[in-house]
C-alpha atoms as a PDB file:
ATOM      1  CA  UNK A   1      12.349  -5.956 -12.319  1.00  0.00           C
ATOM      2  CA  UNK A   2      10.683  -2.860 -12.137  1.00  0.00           C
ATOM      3  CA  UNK A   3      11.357   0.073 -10.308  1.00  0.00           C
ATOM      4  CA  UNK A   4       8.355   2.681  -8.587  1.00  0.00           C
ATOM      5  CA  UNK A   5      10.916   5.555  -8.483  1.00  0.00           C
ATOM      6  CA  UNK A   6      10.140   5.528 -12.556  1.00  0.00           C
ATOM      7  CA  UNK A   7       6.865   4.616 -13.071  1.00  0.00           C
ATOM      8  CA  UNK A   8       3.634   2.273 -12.292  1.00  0.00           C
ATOM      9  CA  UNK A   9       4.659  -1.502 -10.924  1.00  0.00           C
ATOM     10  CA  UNK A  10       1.782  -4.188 -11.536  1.00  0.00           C
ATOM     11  CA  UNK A  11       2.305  -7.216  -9.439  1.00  0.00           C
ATOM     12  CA  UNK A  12      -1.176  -8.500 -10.310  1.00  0.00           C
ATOM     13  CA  UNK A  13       0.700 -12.064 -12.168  1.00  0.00           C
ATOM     14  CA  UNK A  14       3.239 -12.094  -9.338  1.00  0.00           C
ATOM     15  CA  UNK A  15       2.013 -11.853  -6.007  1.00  0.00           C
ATOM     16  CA  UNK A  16       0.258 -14.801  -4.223  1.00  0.00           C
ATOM     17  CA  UNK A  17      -1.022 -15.237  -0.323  1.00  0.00           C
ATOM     18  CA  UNK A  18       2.332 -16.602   0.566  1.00  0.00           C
ATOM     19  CA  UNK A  19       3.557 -13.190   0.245  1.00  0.00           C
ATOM     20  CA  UNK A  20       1.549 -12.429   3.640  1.00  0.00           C
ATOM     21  CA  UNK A  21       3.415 -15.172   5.545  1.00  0.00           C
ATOM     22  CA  UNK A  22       5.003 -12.533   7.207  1.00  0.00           C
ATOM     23  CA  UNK A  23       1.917 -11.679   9.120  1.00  0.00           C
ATOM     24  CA  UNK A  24       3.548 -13.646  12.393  1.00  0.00           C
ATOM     25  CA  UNK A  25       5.605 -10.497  12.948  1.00  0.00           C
ATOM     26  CA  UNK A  26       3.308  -8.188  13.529  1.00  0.00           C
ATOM     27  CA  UNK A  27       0.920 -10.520  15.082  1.00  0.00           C
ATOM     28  CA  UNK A  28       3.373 -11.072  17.676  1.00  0.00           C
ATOM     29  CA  UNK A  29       4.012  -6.952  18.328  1.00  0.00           C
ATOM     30  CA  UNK A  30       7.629  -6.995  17.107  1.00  0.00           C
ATOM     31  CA  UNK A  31       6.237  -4.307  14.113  1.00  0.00           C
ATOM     32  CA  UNK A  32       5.017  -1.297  14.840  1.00  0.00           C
ATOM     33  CA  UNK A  33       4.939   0.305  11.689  1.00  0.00           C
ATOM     34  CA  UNK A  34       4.557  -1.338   7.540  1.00  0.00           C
ATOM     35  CA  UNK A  35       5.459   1.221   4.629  1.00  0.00           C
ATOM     36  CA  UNK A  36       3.372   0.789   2.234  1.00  0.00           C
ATOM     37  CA  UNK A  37       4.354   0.231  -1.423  1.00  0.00           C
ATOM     38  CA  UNK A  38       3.303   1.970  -5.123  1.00  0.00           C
ATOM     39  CA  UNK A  39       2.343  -1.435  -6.610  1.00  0.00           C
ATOM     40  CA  UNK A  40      -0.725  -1.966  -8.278  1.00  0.00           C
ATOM     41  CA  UNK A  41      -2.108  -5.908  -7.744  1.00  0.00           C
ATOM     42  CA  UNK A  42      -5.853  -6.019  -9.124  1.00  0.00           C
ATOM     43  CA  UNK A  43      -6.535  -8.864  -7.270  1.00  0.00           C
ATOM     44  CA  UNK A  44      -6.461  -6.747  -3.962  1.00  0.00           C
ATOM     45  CA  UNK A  45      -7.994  -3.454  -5.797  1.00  0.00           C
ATOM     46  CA  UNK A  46      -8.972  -3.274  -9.454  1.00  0.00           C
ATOM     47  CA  UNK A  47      -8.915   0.770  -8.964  1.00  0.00           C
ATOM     48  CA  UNK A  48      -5.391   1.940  -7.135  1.00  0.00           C
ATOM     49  CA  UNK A  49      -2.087   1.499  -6.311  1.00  0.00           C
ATOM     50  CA  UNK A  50      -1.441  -0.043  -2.374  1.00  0.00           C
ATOM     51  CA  UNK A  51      -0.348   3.057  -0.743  1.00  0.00           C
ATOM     52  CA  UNK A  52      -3.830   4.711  -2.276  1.00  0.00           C
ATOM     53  CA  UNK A  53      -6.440   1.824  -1.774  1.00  0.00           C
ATOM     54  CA  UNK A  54      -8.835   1.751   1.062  1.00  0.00           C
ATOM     55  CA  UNK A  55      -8.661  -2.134   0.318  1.00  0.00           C
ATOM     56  CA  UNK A  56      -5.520  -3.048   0.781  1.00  0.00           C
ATOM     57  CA  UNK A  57      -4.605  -0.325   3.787  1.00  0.00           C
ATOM     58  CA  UNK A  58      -7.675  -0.761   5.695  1.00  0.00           C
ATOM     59  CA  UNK A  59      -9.708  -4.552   4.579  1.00  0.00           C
ATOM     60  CA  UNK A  60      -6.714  -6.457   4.304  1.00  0.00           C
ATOM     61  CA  UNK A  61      -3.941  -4.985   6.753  1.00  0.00           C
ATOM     62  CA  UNK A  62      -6.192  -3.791   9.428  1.00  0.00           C
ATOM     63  CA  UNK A  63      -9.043  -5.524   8.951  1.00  0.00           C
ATOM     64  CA  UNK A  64      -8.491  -8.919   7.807  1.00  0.00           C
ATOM     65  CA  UNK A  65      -4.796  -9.653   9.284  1.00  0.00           C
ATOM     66  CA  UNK A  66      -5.290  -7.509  12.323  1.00  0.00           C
ATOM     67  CA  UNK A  67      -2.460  -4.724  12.068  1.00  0.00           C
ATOM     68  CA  UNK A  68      -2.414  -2.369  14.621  1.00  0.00           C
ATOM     69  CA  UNK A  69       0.461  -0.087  14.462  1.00  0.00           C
ATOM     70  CA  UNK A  70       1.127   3.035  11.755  1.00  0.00           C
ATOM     71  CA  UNK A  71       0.762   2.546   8.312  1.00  0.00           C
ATOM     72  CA  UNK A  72       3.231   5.197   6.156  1.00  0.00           C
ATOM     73  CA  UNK A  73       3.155   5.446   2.454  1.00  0.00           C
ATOM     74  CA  UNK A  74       6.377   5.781   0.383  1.00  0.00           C
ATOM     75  CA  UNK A  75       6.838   9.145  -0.826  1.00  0.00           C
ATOM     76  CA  UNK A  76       4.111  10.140  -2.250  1.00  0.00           C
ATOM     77  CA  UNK A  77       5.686  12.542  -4.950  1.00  0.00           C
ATOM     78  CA  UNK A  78       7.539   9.076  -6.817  1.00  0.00           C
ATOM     79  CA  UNK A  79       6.467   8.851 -10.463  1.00  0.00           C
ATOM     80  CA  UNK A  80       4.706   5.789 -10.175  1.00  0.00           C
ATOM     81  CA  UNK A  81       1.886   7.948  -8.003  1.00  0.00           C
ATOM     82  CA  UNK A  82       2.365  11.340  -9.723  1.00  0.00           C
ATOM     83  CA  UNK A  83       2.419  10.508 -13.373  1.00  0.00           C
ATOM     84  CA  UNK A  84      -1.039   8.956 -12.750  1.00  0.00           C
ATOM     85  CA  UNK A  85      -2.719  11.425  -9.935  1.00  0.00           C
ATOM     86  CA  UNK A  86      -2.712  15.043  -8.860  1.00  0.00           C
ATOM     87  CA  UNK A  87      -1.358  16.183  -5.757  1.00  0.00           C
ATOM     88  CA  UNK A  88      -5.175  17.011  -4.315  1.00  0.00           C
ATOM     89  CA  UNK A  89      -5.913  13.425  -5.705  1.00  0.00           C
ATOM     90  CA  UNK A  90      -2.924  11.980  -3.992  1.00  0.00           C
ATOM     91  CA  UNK A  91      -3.953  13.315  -0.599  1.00  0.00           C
ATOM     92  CA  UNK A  92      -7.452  12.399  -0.848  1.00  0.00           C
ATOM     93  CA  UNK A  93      -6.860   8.820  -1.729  1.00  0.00           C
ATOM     94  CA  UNK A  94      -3.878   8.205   0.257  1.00  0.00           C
ATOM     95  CA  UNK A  95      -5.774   9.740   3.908  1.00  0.00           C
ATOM     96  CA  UNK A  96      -9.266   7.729   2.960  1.00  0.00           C
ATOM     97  CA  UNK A  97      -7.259   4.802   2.499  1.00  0.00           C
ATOM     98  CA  UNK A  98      -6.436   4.552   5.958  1.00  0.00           C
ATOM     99  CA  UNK A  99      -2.951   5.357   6.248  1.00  0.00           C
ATOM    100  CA  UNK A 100      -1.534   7.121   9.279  1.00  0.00           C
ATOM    101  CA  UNK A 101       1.434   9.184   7.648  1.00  0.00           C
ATOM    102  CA  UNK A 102       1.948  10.551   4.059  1.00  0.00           C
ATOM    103  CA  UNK A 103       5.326  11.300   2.924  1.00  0.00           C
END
């Protein structure tokens, strides 16, 4: 198990498309606003973590399963973002990624 309070979390061997099975929720309006996660999967994005990648936050949620509501990222100051990028960096990526709030 791995924890993104300490450091960088690659799900890249664990993750498959059953893990977007929960797409019924929010297709249905009963979410109104996903979190996103410090996890690095290079299947989604060979480049950045979730909460920072354009392709995850805007292709797949918005884009390719239809997600309409907010989009937050986990706090942004968590080692698994700020042992790897700057705070001007951090900002960049996380607001051209398509996210609506930055903690």
């Amino acid at each position: 198990m791995a924890d993104s309070h300490l450091g960088f979390v690659d799900i890249s061997e664990t993750w498959n498309q059953k893990s977007l099975s929960l797409t019924i929720f929010y297709k249905n309006d009963k979410v109104d606003m996903i979190m996103t996660a410090h996890v690095f999967n290079e299947n989604l994005d060979k480049n950045y973590p979730a909460t920072l990648s354009y392709n995850v936050n805007t292709k797949l949620l918005r884009e390719n399963l239809g997600f309409k509501g907010v989009l937050i990222t986990d706090d942004l100051q968590m080692s698994a973002i700020s042992k790897h990028y700057d705070l001007k960096q951090t900002l960049t990526l996380a607001i051209n990624s398509g996210v609506n709030m930055l903690l």
